[in-house]
Protein backbone atom coordinates (compact mmCIF):
# COMPACT_ATOMS: atom_id res chain seq x y z
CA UNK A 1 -35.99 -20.99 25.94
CA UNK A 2 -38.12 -20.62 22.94
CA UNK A 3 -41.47 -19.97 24.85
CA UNK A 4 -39.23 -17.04 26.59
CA UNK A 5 -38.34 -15.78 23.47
CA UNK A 6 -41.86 -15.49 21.38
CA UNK A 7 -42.64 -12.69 23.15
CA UNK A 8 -39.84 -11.38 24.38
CA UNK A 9 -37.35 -8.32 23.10
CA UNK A 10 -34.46 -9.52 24.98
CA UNK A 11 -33.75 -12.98 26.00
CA UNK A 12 -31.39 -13.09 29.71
CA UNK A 13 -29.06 -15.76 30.20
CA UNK A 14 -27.25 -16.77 33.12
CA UNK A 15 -23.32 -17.64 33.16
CA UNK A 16 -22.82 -19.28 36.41
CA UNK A 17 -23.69 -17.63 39.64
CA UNK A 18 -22.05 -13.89 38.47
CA UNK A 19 -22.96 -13.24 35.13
CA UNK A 20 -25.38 -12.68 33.37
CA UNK A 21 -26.06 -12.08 29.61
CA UNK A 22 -28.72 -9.93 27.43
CA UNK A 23 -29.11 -11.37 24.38
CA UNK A 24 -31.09 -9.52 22.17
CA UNK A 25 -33.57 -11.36 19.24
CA UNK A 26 -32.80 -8.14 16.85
CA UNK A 27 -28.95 -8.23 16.49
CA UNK A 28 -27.98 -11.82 15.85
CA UNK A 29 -24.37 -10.82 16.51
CA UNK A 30 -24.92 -11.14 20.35
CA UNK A 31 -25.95 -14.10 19.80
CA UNK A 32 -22.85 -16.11 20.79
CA UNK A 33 -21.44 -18.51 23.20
CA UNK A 34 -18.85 -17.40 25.83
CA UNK A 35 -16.77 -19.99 28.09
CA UNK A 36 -17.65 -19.69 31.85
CA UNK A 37 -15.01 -16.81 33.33
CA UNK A 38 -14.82 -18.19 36.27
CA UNK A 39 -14.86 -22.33 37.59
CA UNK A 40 -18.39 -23.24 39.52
CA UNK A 41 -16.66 -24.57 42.06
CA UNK A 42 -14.88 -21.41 42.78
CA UNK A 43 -16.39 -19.40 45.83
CA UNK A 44 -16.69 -15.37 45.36
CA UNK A 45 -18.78 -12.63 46.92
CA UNK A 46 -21.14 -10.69 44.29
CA UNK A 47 -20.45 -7.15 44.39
CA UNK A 48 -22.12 -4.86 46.81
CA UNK A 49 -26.02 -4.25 46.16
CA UNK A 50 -26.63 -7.24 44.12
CA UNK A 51 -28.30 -10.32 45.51
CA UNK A 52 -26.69 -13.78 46.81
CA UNK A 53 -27.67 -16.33 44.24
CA UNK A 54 -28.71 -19.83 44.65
CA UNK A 55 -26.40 -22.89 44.65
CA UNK A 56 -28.66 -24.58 42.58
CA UNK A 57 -27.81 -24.81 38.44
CA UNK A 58 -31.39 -25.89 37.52
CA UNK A 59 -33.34 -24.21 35.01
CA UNK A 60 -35.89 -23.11 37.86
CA UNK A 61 -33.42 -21.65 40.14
CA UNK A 62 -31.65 -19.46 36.88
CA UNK A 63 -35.22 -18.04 36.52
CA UNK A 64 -35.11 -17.14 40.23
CA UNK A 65 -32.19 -15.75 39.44
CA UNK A 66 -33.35 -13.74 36.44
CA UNK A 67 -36.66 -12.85 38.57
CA UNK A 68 -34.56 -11.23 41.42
CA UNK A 69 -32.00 -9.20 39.56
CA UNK A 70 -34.25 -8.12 37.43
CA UNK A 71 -32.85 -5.17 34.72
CA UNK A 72 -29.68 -4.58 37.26
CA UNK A 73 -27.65 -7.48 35.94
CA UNK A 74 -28.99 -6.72 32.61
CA UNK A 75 -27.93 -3.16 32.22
CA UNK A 76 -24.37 -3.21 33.50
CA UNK A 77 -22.72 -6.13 31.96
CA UNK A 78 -19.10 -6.76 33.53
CA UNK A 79 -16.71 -5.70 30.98
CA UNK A 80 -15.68 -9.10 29.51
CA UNK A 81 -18.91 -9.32 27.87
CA UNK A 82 -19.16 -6.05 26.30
CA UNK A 83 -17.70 -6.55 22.96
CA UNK A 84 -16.34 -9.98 21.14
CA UNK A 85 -13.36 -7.51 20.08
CA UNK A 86 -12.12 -4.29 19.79
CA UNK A 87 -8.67 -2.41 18.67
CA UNK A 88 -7.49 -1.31 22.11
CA UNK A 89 -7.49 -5.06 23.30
CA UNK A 90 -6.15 -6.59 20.15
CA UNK A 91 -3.30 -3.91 20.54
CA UNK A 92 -2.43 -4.53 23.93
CA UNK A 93 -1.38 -8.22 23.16
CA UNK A 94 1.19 -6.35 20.95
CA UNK A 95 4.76 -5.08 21.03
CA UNK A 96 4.82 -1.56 21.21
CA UNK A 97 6.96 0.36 18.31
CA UNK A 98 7.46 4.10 18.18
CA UNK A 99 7.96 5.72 14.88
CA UNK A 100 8.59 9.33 14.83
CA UNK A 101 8.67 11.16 10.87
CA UNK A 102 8.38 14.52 9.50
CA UNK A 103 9.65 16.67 7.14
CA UNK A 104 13.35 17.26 6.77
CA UNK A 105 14.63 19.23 8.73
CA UNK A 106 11.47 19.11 11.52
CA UNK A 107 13.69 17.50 14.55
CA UNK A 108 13.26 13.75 14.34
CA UNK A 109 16.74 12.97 15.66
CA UNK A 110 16.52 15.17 18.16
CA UNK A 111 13.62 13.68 19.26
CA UNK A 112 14.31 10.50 18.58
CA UNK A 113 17.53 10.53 20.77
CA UNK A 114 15.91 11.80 23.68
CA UNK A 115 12.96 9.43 23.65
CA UNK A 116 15.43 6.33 23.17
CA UNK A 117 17.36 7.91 26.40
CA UNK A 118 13.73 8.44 28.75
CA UNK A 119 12.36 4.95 27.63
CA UNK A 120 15.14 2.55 27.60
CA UNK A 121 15.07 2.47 23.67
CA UNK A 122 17.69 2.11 20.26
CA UNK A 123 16.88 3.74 16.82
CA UNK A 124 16.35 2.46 13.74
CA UNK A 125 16.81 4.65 11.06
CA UNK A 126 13.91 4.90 8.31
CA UNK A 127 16.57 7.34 5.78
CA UNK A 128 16.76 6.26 2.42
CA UNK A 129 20.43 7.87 2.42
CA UNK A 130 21.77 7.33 5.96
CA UNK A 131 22.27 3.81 5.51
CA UNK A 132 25.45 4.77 2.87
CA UNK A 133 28.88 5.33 4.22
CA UNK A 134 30.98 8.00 3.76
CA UNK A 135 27.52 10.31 3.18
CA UNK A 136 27.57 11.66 6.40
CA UNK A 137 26.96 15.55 6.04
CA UNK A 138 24.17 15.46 3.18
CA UNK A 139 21.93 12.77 4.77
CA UNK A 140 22.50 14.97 8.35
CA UNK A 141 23.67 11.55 10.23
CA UNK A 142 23.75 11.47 14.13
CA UNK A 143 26.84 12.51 14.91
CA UNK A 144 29.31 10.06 16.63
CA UNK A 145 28.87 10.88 19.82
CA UNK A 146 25.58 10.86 19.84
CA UNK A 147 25.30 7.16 18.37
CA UNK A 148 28.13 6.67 20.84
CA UNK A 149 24.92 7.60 23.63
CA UNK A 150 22.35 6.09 21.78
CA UNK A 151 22.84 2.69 19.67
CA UNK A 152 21.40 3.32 15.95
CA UNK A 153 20.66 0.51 13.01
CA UNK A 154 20.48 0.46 9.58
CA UNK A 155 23.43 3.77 9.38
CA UNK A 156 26.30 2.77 7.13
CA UNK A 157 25.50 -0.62 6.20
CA UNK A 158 26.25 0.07 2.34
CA UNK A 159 28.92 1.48 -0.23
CA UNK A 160 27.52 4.19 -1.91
CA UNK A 161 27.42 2.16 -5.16
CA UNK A 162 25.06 -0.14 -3.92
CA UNK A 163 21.24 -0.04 -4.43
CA UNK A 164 18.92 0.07 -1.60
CA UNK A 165 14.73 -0.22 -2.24
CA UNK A 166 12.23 0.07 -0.15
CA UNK A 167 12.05 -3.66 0.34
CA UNK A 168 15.26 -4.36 1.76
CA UNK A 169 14.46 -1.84 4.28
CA UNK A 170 11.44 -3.77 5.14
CA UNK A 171 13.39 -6.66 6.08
CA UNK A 172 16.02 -5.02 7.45
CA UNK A 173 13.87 -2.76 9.69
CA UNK A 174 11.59 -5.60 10.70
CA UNK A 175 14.71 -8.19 11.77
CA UNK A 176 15.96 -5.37 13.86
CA UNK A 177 13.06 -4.63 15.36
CA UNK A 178 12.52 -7.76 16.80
CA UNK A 179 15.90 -8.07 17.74
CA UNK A 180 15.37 -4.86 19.75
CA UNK A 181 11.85 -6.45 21.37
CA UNK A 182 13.90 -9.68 21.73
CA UNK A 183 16.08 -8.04 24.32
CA UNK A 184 13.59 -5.72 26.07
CA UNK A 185 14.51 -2.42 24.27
CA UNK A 186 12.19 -0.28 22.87
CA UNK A 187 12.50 0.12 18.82
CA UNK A 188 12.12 3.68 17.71
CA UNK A 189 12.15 4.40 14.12
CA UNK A 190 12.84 7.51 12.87
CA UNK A 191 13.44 9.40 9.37
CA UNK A 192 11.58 11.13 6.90
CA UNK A 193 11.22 8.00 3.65
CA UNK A 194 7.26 7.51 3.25
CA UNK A 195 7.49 4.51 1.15
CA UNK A 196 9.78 3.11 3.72
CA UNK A 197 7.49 3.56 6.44
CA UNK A 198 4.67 2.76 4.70
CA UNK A 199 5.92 -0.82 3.58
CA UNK A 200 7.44 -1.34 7.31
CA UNK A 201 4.25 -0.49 9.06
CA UNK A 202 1.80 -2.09 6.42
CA UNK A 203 3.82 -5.03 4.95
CA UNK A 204 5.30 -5.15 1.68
CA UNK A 205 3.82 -6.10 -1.74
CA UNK A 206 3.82 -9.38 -3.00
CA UNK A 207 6.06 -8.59 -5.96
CA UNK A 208 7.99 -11.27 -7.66
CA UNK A 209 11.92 -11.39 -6.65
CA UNK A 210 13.61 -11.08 -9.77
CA UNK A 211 16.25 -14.41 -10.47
CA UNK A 212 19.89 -13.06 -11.39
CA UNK A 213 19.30 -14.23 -15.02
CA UNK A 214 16.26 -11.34 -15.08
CA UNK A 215 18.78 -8.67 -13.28
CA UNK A 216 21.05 -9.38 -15.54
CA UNK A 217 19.60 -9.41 -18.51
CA UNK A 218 17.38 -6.12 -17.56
CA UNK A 219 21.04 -4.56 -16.68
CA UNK A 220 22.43 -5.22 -19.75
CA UNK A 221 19.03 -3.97 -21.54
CA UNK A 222 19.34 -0.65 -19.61
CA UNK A 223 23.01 0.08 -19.79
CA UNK A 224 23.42 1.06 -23.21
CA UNK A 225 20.72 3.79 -22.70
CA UNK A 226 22.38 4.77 -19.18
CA UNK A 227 26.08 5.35 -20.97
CA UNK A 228 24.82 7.12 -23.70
CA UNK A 229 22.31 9.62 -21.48
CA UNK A 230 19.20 8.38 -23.56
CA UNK A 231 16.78 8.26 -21.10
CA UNK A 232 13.78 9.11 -22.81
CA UNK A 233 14.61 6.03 -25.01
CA UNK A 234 15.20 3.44 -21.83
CA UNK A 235 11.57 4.98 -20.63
CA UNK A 236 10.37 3.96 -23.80
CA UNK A 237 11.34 1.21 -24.01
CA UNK A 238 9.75 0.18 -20.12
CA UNK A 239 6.83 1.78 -20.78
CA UNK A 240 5.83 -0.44 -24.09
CA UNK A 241 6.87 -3.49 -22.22
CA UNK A 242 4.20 -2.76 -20.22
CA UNK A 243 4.35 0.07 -17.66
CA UNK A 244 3.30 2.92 -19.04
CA UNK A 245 3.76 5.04 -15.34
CA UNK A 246 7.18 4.68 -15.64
CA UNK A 247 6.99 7.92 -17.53
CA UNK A 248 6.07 9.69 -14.20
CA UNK A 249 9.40 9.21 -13.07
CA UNK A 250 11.91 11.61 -11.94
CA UNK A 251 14.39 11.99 -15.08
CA UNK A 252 17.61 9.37 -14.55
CA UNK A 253 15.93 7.32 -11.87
CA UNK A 254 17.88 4.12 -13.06
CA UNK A 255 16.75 2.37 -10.60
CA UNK A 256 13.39 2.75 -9.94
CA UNK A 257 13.20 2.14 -14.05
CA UNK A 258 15.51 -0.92 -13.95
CA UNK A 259 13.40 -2.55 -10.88
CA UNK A 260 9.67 -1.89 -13.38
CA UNK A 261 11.43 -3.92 -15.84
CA UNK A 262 12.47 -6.81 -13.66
CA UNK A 263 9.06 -7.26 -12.14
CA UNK A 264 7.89 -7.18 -15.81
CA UNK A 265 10.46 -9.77 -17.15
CA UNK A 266 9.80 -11.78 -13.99
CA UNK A 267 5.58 -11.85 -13.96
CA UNK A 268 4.78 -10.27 -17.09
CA UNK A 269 2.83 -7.51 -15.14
CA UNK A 270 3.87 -4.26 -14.23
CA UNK A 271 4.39 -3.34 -10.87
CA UNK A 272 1.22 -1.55 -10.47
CA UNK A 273 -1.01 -4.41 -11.13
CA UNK A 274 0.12 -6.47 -7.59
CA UNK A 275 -1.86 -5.56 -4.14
CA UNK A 276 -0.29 -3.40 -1.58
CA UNK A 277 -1.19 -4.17 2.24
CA UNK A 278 -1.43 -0.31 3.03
CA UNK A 279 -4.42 -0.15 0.06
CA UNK A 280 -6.20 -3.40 1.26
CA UNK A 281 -6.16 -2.35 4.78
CA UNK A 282 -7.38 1.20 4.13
CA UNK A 283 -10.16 -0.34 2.22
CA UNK A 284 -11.00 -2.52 5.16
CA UNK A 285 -10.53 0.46 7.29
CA UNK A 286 -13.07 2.47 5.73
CA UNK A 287 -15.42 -0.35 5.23
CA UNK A 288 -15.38 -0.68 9.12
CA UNK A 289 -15.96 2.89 9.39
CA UNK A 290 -19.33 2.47 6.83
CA UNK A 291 -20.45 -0.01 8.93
CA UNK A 292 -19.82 0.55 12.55
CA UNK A 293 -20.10 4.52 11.74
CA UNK A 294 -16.46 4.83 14.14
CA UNK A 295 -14.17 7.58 14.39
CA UNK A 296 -11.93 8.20 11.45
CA UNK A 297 -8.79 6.27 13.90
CA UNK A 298 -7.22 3.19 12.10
CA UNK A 299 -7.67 -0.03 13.81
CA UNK A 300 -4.38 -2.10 14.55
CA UNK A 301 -6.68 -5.36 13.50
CA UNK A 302 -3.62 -6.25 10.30
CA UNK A 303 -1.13 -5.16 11.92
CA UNK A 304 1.66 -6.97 13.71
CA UNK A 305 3.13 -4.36 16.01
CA UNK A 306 1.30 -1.42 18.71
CA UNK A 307 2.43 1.47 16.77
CA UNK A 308 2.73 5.12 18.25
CA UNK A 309 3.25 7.22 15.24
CA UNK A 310 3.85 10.71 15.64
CA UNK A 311 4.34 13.23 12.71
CA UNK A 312 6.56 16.33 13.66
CA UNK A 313 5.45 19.45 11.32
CA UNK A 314 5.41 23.16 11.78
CA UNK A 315 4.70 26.13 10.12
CA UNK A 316 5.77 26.13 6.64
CA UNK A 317 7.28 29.74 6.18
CA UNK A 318 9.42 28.53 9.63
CA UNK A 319 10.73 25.66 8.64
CA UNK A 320 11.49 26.72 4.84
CA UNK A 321 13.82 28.88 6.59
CA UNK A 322 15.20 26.24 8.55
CA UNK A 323 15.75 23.98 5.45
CA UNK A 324 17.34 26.98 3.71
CA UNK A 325 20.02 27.89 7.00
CA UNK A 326 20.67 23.91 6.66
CA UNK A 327 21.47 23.61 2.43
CA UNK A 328 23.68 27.07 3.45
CA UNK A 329 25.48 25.26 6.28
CA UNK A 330 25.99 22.26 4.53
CA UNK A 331 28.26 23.89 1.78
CA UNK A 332 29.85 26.40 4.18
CA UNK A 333 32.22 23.57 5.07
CA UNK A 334 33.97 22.25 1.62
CA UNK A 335 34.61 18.83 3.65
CA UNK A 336 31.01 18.91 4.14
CA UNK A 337 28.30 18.19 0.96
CA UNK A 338 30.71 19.30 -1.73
CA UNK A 339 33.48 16.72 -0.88
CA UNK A 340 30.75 13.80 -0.40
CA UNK A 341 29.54 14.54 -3.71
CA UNK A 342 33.05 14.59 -5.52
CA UNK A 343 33.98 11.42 -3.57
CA UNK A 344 31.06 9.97 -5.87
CA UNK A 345 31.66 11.14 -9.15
CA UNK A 346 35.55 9.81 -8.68
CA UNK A 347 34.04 6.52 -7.77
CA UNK A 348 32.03 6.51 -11.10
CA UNK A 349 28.65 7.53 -10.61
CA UNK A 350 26.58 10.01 -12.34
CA UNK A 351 23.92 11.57 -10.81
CA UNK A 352 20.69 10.21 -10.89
CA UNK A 353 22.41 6.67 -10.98
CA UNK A 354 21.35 5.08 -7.65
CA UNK A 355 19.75 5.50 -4.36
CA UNK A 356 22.66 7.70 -3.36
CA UNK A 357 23.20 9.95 -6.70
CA UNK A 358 19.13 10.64 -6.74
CA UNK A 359 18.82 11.94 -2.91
CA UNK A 360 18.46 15.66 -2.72
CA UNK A 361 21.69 17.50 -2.33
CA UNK A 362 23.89 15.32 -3.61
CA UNK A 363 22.55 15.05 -7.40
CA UNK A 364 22.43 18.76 -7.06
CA UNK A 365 26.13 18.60 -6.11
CA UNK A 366 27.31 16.36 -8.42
CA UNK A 367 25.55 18.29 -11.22
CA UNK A 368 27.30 21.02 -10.54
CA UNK A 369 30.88 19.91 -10.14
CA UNK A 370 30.65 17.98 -13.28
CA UNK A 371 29.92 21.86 -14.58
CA UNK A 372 33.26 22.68 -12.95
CA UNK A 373 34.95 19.95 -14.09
CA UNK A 374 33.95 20.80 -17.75
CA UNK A 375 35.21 23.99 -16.87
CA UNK A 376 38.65 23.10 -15.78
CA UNK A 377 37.92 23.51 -12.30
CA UNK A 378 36.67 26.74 -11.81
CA UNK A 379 33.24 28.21 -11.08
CA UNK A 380 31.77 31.51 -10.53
CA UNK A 381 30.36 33.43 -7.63
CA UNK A 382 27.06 33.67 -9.89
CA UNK A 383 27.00 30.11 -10.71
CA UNK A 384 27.63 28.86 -7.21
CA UNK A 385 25.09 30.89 -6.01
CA UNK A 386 22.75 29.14 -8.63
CA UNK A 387 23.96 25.65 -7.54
CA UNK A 388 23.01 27.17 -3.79
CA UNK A 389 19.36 28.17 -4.91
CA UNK A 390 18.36 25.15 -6.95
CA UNK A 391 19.87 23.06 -3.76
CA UNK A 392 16.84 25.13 -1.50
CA UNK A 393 14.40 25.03 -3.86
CA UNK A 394 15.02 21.54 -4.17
CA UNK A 395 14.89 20.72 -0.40
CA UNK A 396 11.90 22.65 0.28
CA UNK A 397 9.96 21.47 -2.58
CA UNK A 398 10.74 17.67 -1.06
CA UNK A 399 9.42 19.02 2.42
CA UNK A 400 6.35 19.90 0.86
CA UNK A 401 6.16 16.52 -1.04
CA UNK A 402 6.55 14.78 2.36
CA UNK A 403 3.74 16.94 3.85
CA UNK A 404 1.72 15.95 1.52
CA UNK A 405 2.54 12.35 1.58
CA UNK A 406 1.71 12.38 5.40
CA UNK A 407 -1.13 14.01 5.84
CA UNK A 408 -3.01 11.06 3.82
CA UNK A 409 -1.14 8.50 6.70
CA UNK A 410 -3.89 8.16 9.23
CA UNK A 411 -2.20 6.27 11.42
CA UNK A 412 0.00 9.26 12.16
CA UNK A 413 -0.61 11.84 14.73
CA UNK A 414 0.78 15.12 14.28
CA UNK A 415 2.80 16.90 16.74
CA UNK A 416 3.75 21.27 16.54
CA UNK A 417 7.33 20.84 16.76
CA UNK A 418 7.28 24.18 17.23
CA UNK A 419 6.32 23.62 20.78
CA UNK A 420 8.20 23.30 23.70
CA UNK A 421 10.49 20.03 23.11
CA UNK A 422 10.31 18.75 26.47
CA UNK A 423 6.35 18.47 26.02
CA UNK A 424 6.24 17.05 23.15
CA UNK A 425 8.94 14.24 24.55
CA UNK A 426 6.89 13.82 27.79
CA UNK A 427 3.29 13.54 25.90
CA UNK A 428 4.81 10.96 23.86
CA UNK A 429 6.76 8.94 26.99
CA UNK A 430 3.38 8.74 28.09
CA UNK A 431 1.35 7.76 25.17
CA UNK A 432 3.54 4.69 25.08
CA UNK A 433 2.73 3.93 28.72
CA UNK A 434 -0.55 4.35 28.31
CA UNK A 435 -3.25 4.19 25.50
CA UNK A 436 -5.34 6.07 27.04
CA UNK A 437 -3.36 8.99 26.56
CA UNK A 438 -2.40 8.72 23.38
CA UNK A 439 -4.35 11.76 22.41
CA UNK A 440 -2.58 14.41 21.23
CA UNK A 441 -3.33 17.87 24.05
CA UNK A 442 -4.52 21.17 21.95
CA UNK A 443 -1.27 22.85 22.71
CA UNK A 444 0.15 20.27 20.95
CA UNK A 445 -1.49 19.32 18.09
CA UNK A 446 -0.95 20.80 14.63
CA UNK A 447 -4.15 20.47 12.65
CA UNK A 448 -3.45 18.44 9.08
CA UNK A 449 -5.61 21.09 7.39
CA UNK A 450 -3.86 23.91 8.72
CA UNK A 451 -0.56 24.03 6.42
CA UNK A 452 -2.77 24.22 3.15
CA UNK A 453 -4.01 27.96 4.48
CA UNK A 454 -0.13 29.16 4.22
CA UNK A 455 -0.08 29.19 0.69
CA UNK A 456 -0.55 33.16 0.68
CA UNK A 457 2.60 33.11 2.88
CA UNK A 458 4.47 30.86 0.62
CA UNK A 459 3.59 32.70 -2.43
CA UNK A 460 5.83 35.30 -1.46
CA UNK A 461 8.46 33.25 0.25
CA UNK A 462 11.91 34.53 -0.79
CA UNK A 463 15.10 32.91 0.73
CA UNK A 464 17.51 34.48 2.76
CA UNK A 465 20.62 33.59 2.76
CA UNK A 466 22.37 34.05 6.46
CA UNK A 467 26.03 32.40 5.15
CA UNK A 468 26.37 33.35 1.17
CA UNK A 469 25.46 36.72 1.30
CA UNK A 470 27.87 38.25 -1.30
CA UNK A 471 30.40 37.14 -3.75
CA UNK A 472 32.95 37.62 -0.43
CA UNK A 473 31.55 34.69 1.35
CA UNK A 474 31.85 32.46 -2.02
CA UNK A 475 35.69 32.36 -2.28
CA UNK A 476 36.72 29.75 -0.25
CA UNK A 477 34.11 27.54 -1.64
CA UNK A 478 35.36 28.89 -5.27
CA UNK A 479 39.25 28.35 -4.14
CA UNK A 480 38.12 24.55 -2.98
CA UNK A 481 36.58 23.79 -6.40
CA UNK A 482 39.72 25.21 -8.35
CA UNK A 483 42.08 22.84 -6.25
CA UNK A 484 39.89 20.00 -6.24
CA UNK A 485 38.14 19.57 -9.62
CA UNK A 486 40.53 20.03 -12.07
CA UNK A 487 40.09 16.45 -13.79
C-alpha cells in the first residue's frame, strides 16, 4: 500500500467483490474504515457494464481488479459510500413533527385542523393563553365542535390564576408529543408563542428550578410592591440583585420579574448568564456553514424530532385589517372578551398579574372596566371607542413583533396564506411524505424580506372599523357595562 501511494493522487481500495473505494492522500477525512455491506459469501450479479470479478481475495487478484475497472468503479461510488453523514439521513431515523405558526390572526387553526384530518394527526396547542379555562373568546379557541372532530392538548388545562412559563410548556408539549408518536398519530403543533416554540423545538435552558423556600420567599419579596402598584421599585430592586434587563420588561409583568429573581436567589446568576440550546446550535449551524460553505438550511444534527415547520404570513396592510375585523368582533358580543375579562378582575386579578392578565386583549379589557368600575359603571361612547383602538393597535403591534421574531427562525419556511388554502394544505401533506419536496413552490412562498418593503403602506394605515362605526353601534356594549360593573 505505501509503494502505491508515493506516487499516487488517489489510492483505490477494494471492499469485497462490489465495491470499491477512492481514497484520496489530500483530504484525510476519506480516510476511514467502512464494514463490508454485504457478506463474501453472499452471491450477486455486478450491475450491467461492469466486469465479473475474481473469486480470489489476494492482494494480486484486488489489483486485477483495480487494473480492469479502471476509473469506472472509481468515479461512481454506490451511494453508501458517498458521505459518513448528512442531515437528510440523520432525519429520516426521526419522528416526524409538524409545527405550523404565524401571526395572529394568519389561519393556523384552520390549517392546523385540516392537516390533522388529511394525515391521521391531533394538535397540540403552542398558545400561551389557550391553555386557561373559561378564556375562550380572547385566546380565539377551537370551537367545540371542532375539537369534537379533531382531538387538541394542552387547551384548558389551568385556572386562570395559575402561572404558566415557557418551560412547563416544554414538558408538557414534549410528553404529548410522544404520546401522540407512541400511538401512531401525527403531532401537529400549532399557535403563534415564539419562546414556546423555540424552547420545544431547541430544548430548554439549563436554569436552576427554584425550591419552594426560594418561591416563597421571592413571593413575599415581590408582593408588597405588587399591592401597592410600585413597580418601578420591585424592578429596582431585581435589577440590583443582579439583572439589570429586567428593566426591558413590559410594565406589571409579575411574573416574568418574580421568575429573574428566583433564578437569582437559586444560582446567584441572572437568567441571562445560562446557555440556551437554540444559541449553541445556531452557532454550530453557522460554523458548519463556514466550513462546508452549505446552503443557509439548518441541519436536524441536535435535534430530536424531523420537524416540518411552516410559517403562515401575508401581506401586512391585509392582515392588519383582519386583526382589526377580529378585536371588533370580539367585543360585539358582551359574553364574548368583555365578560372573560370581568370574570378575572372578580376573581382578584389585576392586569398585568399573570400569564392570563398580560395576554393582549384581556389586560386591555380589564384596564378598562376597572375605568368603569371607578366610574360607577358607566362608560362613554368616546371612551369605549378608545378602549376599541388601543385593543387594535395593541394586536397589530404584537403581529408585527411576531413577524419579526420569525423571520430570524431558520428552521421555518414561510407559506402566503394568502394563497389558495387547499394548496398550501396539499404542499404541506406532501412535504411530510416526502423530503424531497419539502421545498416551498414560487406560488407559494412569501419571501422573509418582502414584508419590510410595506412600511410605506403601513405608514398610512388607518383602521376601519366595519362593527363600531358610530356612537349607535356602542349602546349595547355601554348598556352591558352599566348592568354589569357597578361594584
Amino acid at each position: 500500500m505505501s509503494n502505491l501511494g508515493l506516487k499516487a493522487q488517489y489510492l483505490f481500495v477494494c471492499f469485497g467483490p462490489l465495491h470499491l473505494h477512492r481514497l484520496s492522500f489530500r483530504n484525510p477525512i476519506h480516510l476511514l474504515l467502512y464494514p463490508l455491506p454485504f457478506p463474501s459469501t453472499r452471491s450477486r450479479r455486478p450491475p450491467a457494464g461492469r466486469p465479473e470479478p475474481e473469486s480470489s481475495s489476494s492482494s494480486s487478484s484486488a489489483r486485477h481488479q483495480i487494473s480492469q475497472c479502471g476509473m469506472q468503479y472509481g468515479c461512481r461510488r454506490p451511494a453508501v459510500w458517498k458521505r459518513s453523514w448528512s442531515p437528510a439521513a440523520a432525519a429520516a431515523t426521526k419522528n416526524k413533527v409538524i409545527v405550523i405558526s404565524g401571526p395572529t390572526g394568519a389561519g393556523k387553526t384552520r390549517l392546523a385542523l385540516d392537516l390533522a384530518k388529511r394525515l391521521s394527526g391531533e394538535i397540540i396547542s403552542a398558545d400561551s393563553v389557550q391553555v386557561y379555562r373559561g378564556l375562550d373568546v380572547g385566546s380565539a379557541k377551537p370551537s367545540s365542535s371542532d375539537r369534537a372532530a379533531v382531538p387538541h392538548h394542552l387547551i384548558d388545562i389551568l385556572h386562570a390564576s395559575d402561572d404558566y412559563s415557557a418551560g412547563d410548556f416544554f414538558h408538557d408539549a414534549r410528553a404529548a408529543t410522544d404520546h401522540l408518536l407512541a400511538r401512531a398519530r401525527v403531532p401537529i403543533v400549532a399557535g403563534g408563542t415564539g419562546l414556546y416554540l423555540r424552547w420545544y423545538i431547541y430544548g430548554k435552558p439549563s436554569v436552576p428550578q427554584s425550591s419552594m423556600d426560594v418561591t416563597s420567599a421571592v413571593w413575599s419579596e415581590l408582593s408588597r410592591f405588587r399591592d401597592t402598584g410600585r413597580w418601578e421599585e420591585a424592578v429596582d430592586l431585581v435589577a440590583n440583585a443582579g439583572d439589570p434587563k429586567a428593566r426591558d420588561l413590559s410594565v406589571n409583568n409579575w411574573s416574568r420579574l418574580r421568575r429573574s429573581l428566583e433564578i437569582i436567589r437559586s444560582s446567584g446568576s441572572p437568567p441571562s448568564a445560562f446557555s440556551l440550546p437554540y444559541n449553541a446550535y445556531n452557532l454550530n449551524h453557522h460554523r458548519r456553514l463556514s466550513l462546508t460553505n452549505q446552503a443557509d438550511q439548518p441541519t436536524e444534527l441536535e435535534l430530536d424530532y424531523d420537524f416540518l415547520c411552516i410559517f403562515l404570513a401575508c401581506p401586512r396592510v391585509e392582515l392588519y385589517r383582519s386583526i382589526d375585523l377580529r378585536c371588533e368582533e370580539m367585543l360585539a358580543d358582551t359574553g364574548g372578551l368583555l365578560s372573560e375579562a370581568s370574570w378575572l378582575l372578580d376573581i382578584g386579578l389585576s392586569p398585568g398579574m399573570n400569564s392570563a392578565t398580560c395576554a393582549i386583549g384581556y389586560r386591555q379589557a380589564m384596564e378598562y372596566l376597572l375605568q368603569c368600575r371607578h366610574n360607577g359603571g358607566s362608560s362613554s361612547p368616546q371612551e369605549f371607542l378608545e378602549f376599541l383602538t388601543k385593543f387594535q393597535t395593541a394586536s397589530r403591534n404584537f403581529s408585527k413583533r411576531q413577524m419579526t421574531w420569525f423571520r430570524n427562525e431558520k428552521i421555518y419556511q414561510w407559506v402566503d396564506a394568502s394563497q389558495p388554502f387547499d394548496a398550501i394544505a396539499q404542499f404541506i401533506c406532501d412535504a411530510y411524505h416526502d423530503r424531497a419536496a419539502r421545498l416551498v413552490p414560487d406560488s407559494l412562498e412569501m419571501k422573509r424580506e418582502s414584508c419590510r418593503h410595506e412600511s410605506r403602506d403601513l405608514k398610512t394605515y388607518r383602521s376601519e372599523n366595519r362593527v363600531f362605526r358610530g356612537d349607535d353601534d356602542c349602546c349595547h356594549v355601554l348598556d352591558w357595562i352599566t348592568r354589569t360593573q357597578r361594584k
